[in-house]
C-alpha atoms as a PDB file:
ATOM      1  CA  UNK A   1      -6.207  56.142  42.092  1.00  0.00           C
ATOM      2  CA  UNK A   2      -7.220  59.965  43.169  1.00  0.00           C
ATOM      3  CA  UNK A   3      -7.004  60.737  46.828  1.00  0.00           C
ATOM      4  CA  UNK A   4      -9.927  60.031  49.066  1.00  0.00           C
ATOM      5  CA  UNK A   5     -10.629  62.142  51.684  1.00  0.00           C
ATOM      6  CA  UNK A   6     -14.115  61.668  54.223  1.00  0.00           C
ATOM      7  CA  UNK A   7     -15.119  59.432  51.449  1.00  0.00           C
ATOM      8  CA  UNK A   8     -15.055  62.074  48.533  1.00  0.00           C
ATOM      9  CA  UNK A   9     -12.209  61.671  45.831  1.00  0.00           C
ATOM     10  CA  UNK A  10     -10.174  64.280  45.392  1.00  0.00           C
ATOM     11  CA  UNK A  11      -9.098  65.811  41.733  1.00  0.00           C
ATOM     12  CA  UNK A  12      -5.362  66.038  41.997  1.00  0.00           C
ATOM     13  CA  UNK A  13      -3.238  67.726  38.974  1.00  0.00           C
ATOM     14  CA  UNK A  14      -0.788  65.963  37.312  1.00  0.00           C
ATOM     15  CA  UNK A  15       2.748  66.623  38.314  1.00  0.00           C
ATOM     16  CA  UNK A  16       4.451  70.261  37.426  1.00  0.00           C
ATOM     17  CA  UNK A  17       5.649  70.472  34.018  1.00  0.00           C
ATOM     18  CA  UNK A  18       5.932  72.658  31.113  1.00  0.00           C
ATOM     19  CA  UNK A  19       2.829  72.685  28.552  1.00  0.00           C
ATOM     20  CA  UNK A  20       3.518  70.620  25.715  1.00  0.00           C
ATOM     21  CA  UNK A  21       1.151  70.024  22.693  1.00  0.00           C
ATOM     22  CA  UNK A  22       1.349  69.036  19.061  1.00  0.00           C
ATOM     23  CA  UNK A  23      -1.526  71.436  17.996  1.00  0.00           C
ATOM     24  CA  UNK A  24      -1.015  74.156  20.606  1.00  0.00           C
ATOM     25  CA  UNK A  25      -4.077  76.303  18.015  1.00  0.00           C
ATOM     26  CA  UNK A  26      -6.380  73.223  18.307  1.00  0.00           C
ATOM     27  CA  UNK A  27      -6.023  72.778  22.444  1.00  0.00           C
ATOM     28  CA  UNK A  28      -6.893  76.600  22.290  1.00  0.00           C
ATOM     29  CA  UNK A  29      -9.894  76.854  20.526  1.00  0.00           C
ATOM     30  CA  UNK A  30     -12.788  78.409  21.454  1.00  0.00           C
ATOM     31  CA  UNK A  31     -10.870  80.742  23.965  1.00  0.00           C
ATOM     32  CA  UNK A  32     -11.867  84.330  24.511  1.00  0.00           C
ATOM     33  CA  UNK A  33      -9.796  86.772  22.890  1.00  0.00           C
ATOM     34  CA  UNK A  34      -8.397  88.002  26.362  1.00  0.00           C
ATOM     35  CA  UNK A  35      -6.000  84.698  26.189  1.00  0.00           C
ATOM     36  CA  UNK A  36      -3.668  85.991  23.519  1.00  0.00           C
ATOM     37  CA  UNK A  37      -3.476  89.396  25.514  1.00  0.00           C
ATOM     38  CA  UNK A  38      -2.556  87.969  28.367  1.00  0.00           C
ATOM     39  CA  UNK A  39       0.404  85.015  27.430  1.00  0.00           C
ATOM     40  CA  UNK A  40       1.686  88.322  25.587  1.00  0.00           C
ATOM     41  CA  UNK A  41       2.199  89.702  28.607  1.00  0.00           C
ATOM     42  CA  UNK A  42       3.517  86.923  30.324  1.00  0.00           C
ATOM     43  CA  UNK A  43       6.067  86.442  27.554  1.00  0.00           C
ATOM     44  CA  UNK A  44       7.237  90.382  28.440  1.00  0.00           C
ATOM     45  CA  UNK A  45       7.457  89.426  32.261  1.00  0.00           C
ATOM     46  CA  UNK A  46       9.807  86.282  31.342  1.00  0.00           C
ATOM     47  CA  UNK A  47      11.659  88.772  29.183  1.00  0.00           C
ATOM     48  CA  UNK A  48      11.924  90.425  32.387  1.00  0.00           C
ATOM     49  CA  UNK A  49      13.533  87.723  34.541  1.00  0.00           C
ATOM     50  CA  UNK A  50      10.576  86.601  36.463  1.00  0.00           C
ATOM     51  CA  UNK A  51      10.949  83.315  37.942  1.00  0.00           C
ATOM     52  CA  UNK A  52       8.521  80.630  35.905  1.00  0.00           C
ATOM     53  CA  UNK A  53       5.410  78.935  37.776  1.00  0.00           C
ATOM     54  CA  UNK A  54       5.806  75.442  36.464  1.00  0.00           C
ATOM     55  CA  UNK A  55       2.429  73.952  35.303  1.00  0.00           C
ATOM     56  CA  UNK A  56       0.517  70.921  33.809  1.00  0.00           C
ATOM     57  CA  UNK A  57      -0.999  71.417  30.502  1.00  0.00           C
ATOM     58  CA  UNK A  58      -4.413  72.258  29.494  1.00  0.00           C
ATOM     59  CA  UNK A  59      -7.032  70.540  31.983  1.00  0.00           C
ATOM     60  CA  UNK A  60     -11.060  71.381  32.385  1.00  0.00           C
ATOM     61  CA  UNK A  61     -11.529  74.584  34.631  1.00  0.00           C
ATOM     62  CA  UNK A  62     -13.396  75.216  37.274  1.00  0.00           C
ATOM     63  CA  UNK A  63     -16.920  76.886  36.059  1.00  0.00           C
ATOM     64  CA  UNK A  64     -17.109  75.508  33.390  1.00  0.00           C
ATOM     65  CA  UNK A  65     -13.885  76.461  32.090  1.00  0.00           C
ATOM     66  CA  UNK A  66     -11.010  75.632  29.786  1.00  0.00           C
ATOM     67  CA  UNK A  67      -7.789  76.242  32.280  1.00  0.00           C
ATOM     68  CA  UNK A  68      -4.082  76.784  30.210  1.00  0.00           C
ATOM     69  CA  UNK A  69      -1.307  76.733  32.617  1.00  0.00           C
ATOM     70  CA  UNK A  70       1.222  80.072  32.502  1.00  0.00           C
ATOM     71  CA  UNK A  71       4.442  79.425  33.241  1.00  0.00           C
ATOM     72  CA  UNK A  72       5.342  83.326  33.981  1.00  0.00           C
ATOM     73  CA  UNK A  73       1.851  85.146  34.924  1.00  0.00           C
ATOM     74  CA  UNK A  74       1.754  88.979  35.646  1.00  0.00           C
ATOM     75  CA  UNK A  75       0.409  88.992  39.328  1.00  0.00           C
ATOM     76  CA  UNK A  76       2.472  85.550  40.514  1.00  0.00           C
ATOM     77  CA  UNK A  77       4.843  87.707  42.766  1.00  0.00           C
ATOM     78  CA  UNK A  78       1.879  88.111  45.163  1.00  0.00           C
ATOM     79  CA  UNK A  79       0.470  84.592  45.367  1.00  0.00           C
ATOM     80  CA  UNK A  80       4.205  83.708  45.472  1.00  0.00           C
ATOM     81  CA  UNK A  81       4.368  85.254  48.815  1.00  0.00           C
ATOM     82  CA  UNK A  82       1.619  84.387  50.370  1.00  0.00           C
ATOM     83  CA  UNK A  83       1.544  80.649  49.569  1.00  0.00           C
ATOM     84  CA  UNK A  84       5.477  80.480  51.278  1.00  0.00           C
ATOM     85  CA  UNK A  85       3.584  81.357  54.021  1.00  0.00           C
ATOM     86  CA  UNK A  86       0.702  79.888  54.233  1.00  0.00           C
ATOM     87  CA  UNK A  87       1.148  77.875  57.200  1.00  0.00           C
ATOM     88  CA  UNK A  88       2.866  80.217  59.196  1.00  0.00           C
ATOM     89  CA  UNK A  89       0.154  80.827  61.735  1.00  0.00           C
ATOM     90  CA  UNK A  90      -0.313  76.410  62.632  1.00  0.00           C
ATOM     91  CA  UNK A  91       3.390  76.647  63.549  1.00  0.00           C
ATOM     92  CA  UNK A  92       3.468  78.695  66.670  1.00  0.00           C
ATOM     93  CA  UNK A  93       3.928  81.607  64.840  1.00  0.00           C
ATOM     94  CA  UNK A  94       2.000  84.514  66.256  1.00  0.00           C
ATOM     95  CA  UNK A  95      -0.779  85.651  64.603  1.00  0.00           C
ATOM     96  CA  UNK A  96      -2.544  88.599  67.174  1.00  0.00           C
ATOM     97  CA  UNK A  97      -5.270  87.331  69.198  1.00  0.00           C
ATOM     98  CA  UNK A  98      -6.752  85.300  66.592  1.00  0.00           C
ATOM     99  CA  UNK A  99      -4.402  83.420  66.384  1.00  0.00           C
ATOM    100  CA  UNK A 100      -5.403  80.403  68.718  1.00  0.00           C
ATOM    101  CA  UNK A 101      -8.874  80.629  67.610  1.00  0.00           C
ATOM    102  CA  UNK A 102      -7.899  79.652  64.136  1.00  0.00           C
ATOM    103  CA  UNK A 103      -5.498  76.948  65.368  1.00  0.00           C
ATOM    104  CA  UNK A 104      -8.354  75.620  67.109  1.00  0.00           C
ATOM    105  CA  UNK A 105     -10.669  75.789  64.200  1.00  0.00           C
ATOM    106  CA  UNK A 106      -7.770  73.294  62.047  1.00  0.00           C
ATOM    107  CA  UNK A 107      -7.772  70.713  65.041  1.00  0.00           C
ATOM    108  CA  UNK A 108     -11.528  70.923  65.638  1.00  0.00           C
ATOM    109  CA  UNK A 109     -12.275  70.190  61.916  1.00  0.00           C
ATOM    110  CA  UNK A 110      -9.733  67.648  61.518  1.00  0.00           C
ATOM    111  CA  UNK A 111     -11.723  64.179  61.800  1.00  0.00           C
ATOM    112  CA  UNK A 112     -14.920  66.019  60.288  1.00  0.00           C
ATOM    113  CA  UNK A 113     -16.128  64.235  57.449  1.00  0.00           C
ATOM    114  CA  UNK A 114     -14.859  65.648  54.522  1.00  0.00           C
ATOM    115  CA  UNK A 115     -18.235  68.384  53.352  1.00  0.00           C
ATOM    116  CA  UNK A 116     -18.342  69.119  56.975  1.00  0.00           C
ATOM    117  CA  UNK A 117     -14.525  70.022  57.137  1.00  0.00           C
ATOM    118  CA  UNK A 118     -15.560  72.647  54.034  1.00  0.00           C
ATOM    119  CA  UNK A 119     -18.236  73.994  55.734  1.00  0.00           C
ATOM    120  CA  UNK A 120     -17.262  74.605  59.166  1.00  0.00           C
ATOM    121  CA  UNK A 121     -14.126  76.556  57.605  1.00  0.00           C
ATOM    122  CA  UNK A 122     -16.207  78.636  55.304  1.00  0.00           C
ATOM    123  CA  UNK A 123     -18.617  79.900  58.017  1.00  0.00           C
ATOM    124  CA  UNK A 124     -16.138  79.998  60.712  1.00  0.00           C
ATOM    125  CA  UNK A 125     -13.609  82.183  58.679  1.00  0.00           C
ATOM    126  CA  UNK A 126     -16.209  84.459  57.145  1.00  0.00           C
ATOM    127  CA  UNK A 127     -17.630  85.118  60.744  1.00  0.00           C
ATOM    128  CA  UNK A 128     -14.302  85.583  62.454  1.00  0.00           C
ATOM    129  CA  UNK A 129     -12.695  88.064  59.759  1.00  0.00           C
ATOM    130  CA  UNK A 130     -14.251  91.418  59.029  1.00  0.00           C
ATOM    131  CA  UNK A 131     -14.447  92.320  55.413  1.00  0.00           C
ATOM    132  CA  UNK A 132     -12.268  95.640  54.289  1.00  0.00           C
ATOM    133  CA  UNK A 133     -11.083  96.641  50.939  1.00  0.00           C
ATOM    134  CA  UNK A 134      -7.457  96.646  50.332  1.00  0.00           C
ATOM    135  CA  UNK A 135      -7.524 100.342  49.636  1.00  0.00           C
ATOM    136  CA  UNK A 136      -8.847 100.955  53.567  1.00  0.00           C
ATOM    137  CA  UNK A 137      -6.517  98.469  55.026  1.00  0.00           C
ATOM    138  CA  UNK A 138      -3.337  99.010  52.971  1.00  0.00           C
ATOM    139  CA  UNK A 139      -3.975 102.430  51.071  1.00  0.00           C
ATOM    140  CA  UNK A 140      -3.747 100.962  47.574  1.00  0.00           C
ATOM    141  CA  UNK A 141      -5.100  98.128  45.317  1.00  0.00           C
ATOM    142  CA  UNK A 142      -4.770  94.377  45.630  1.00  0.00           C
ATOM    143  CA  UNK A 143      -2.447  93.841  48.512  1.00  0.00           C
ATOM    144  CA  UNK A 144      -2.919  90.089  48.854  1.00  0.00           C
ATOM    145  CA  UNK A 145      -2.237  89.590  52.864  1.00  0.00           C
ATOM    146  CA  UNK A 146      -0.595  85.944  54.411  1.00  0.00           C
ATOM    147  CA  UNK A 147      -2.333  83.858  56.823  1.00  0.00           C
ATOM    148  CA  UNK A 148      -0.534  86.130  59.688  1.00  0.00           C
ATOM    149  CA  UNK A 149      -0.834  89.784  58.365  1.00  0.00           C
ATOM    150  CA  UNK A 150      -4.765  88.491  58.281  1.00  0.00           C
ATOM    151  CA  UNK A 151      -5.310  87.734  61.455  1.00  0.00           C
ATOM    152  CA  UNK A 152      -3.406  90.114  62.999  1.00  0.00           C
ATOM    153  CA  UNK A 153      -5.440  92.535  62.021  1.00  0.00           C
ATOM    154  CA  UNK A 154      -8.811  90.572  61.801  1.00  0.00           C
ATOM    155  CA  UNK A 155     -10.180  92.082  58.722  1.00  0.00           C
ATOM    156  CA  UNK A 156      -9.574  91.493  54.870  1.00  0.00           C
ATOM    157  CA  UNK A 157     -10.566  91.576  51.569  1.00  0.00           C
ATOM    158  CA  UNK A 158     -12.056  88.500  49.526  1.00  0.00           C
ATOM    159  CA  UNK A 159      -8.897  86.927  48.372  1.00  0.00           C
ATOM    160  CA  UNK A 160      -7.718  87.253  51.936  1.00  0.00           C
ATOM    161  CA  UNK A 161     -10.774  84.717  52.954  1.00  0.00           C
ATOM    162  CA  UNK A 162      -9.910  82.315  50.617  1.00  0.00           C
ATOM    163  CA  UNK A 163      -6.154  82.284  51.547  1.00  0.00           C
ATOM    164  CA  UNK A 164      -6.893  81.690  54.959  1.00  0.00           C
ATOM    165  CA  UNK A 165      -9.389  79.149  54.335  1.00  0.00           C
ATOM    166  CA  UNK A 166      -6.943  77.576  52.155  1.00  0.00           C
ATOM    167  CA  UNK A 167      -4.564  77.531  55.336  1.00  0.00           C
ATOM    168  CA  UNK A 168      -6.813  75.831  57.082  1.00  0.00           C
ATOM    169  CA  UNK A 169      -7.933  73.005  55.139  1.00  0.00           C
ATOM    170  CA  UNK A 170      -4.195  72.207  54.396  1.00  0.00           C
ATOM    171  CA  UNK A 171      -3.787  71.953  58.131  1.00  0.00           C
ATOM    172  CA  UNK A 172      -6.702  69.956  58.627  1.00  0.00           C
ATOM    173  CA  UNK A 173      -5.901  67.219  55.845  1.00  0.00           C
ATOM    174  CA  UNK A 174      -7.149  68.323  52.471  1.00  0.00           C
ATOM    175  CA  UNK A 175      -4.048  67.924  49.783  1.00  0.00           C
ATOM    176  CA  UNK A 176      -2.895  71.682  48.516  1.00  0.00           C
ATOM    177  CA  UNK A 177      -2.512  70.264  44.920  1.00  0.00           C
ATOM    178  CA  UNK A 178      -6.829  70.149  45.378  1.00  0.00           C
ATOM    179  CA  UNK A 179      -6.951  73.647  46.096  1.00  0.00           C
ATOM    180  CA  UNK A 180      -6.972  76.699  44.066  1.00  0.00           C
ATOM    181  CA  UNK A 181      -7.361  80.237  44.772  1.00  0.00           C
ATOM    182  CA  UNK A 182      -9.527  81.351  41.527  1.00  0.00           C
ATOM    183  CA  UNK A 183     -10.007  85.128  40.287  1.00  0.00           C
ATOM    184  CA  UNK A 184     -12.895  85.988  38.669  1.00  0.00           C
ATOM    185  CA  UNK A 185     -15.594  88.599  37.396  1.00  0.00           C
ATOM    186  CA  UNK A 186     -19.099  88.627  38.725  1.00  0.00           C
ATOM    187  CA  UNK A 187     -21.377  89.458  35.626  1.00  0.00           C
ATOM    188  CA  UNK A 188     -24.291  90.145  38.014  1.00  0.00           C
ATOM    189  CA  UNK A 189     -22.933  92.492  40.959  1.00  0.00           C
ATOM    190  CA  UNK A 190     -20.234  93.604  37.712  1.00  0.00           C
ATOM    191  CA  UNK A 191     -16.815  93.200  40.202  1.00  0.00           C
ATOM    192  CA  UNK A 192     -13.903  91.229  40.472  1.00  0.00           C
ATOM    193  CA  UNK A 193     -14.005  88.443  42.935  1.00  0.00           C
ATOM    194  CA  UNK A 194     -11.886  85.794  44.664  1.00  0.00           C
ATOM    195  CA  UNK A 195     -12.905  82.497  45.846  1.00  0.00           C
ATOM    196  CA  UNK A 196     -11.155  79.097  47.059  1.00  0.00           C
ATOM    197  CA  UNK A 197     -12.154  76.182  45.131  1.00  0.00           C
ATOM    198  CA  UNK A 198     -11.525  72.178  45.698  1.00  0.00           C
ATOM    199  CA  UNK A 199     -11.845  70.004  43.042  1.00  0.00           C
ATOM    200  CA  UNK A 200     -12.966  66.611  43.395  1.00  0.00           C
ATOM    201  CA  UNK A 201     -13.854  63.614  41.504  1.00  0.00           C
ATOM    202  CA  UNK A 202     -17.285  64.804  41.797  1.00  0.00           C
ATOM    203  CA  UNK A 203     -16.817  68.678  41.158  1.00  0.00           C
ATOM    204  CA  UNK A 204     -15.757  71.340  42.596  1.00  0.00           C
ATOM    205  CA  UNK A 205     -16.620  73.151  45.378  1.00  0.00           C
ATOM    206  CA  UNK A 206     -16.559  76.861  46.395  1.00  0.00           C
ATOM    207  CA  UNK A 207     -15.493  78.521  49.287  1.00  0.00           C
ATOM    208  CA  UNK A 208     -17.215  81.881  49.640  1.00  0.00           C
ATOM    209  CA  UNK A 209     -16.797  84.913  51.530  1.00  0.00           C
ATOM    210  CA  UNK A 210     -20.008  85.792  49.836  1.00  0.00           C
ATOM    211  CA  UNK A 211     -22.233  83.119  51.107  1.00  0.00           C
ATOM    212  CA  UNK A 212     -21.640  80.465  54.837  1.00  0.00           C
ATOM    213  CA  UNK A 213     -23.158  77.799  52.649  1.00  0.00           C
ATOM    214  CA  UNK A 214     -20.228  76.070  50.314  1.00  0.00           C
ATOM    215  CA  UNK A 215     -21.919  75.655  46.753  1.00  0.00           C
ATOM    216  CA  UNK A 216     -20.512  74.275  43.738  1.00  0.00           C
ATOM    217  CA  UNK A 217     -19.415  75.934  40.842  1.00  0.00           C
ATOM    218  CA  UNK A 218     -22.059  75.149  38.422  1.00  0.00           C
ATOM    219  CA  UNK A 219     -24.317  76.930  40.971  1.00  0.00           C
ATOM    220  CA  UNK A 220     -22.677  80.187  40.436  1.00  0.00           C
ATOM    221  CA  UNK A 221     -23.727  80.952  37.372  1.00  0.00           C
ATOM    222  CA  UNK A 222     -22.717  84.354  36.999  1.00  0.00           C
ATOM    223  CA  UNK A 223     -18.994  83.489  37.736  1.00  0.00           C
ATOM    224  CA  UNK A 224     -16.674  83.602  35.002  1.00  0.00           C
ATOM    225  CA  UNK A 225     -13.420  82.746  36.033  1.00  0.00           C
ATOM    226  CA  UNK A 226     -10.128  84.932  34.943  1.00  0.00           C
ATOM    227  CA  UNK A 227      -6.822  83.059  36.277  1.00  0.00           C
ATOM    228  CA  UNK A 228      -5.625  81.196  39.543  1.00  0.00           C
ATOM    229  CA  UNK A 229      -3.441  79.726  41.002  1.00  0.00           C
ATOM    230  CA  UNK A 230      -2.598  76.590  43.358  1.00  0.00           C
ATOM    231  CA  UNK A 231       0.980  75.194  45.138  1.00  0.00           C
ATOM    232  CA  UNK A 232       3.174  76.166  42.560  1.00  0.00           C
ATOM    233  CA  UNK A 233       1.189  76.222  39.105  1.00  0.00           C
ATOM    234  CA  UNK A 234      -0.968  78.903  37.317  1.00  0.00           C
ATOM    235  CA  UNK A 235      -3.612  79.215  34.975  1.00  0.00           C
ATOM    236  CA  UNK A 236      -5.744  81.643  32.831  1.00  0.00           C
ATOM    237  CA  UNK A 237      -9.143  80.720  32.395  1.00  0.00           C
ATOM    238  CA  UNK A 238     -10.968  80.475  28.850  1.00  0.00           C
ATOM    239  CA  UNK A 239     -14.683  79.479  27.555  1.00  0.00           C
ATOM    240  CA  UNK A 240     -15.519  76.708  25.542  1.00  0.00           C
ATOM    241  CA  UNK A 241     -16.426  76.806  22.328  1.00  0.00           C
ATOM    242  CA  UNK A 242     -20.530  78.472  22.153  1.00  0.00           C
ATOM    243  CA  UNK A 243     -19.950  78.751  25.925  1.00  0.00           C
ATOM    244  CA  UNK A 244     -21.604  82.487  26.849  1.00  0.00           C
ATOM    245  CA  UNK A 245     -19.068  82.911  29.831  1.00  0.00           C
ATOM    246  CA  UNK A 246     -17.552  85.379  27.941  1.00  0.00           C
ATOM    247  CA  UNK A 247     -15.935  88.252  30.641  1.00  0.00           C
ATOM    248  CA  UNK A 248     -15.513  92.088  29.770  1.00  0.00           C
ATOM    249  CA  UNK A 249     -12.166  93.320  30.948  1.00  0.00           C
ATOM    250  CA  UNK A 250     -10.939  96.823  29.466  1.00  0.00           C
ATOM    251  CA  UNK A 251      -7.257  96.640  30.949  1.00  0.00           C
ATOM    252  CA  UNK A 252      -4.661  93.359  31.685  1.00  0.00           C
ATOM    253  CA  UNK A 253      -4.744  91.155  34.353  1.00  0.00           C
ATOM    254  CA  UNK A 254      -2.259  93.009  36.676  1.00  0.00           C
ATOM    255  CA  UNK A 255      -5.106  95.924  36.835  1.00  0.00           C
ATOM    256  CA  UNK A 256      -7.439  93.400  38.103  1.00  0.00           C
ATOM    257  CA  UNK A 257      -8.175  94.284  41.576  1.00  0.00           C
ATOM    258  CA  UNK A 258     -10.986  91.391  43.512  1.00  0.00           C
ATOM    259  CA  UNK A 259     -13.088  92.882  45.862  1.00  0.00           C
ATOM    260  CA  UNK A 260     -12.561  96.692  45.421  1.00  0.00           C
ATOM    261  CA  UNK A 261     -16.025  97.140  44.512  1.00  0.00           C
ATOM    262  CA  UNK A 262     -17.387  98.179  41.159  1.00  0.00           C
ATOM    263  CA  UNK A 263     -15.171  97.775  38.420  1.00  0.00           C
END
């Protein structure tokens, strides 16, 4: 039976495990090219001694998607870090003068129903951080901030929005295993992008720093997504076979830097 939460089912993954497939070519047709590129480079990073993010095995994506779980993925150090600390600011932590406002906003949406919980989150944390590129903030590319480091200094970039709207959800009821920060190219505004989506048994739906309203994926039509992550598992996003969600990317994913403007 999947989760219910306000009414709506939620889309939980299986449990964490290792892929596993008698026709590992078959499950993969139809994937862009970029997919070989990239489990080559996770093979050289497990070569390396990075620790594995266990996964599930192939499951549908969000936008349409075909998601293939990567047990060692090139940027997993930073969601590593941030997700151990994702709750730090609902546990007395300090977190700068935002701080209580945010707690506030967890307890406030608690008993929401559950579409109201996802939109009162979305607007609230789009209004109450400022958006700043990483390069301004930090002084280089892709510095994904925790819960804390974000409010403490009240502005962020669009990965940053989605973490801390991730935060808050968790705190206010919505299972993490529903949750997944997701990395993608806009083919429109041509940039990288990051959103929070939650998957449910009837689709899934996108947190925005781009928009107060939450949408659903198949609304966003320009989005094609690259890789996320959620908990402790990790995926790289494909299309389907005649699918046109095809993205251009001229480097690997560690170059990838969301909301740093044009690429």
């Amino acid at each position: 039976m999947p989760a219910l939460l306000g009414g709506v089912a939620l889309r939980l993954p299986a449990a964490s495990q290792a892929a596993t497939s008698s026709d590992p070519a078959a499950d993969a047709s139809g994937l862009v090219e970029r997919t070989v590129q990239v489990v080559a480079s996770a093979a050289a990073e497990e070569s390396a001694g990075v620790d594995p993010i266990q996964t599930s095995g192939i499951v549908p994506g969000v936008f349409g998607s075909v998601a293939i779980p990567m047990r060692n993925f090139p940027v997993a150090g930073r969601w590593r870090k941030v997700y151990s600390q994702i709750g730090e600011c609902t546990q007395g932590v300090a977190c700068g003068k935002r701080g209580a406002s945010f707690a506030m906003l967890t307890v406030g949406v608690r008993d929401k129903r559950f579409l109201d919980k996802l939109a009162t989150v979305n607007r609230v944390v789009n209004t109450m951080i400022g958006y700043r590129k990483d390069k301004e903030i930090y002084g280089g590319l892709d510095y994904w901030a925790t819960p804390a480091e974000t409010l403490a200094r009240g502005i962020g970039d669009c990965e940053d929005f989605a973490i801390l709207k991730m935060a808050a959800l968790i705190k206010a009821g919505v299972p993490a295993q529903s949750m997944s920060l997701v990395v993608l190219q806009d083919r429109e505004l041509k940039v990288f992008h990051a959103v929070l989506s939650i998957a449910t048994q009837s689709g899934n739906f996108i947190l925005d720093n781009l928009y107060n309203d939450v949408r659903r994926d198949d609304e966003l039509k320009s989005y094609v997504p690259l890789y996320s992550f959620s908990t402790d598992r990790a995926w790289i996003h494909g299309g389907r076979p005649g699918s046109d969600q095809v993205a251009a990317l001229s480097g690997d994913f560690t170059t990838i830097a969301p909301g740093e403007g044009l690429q």
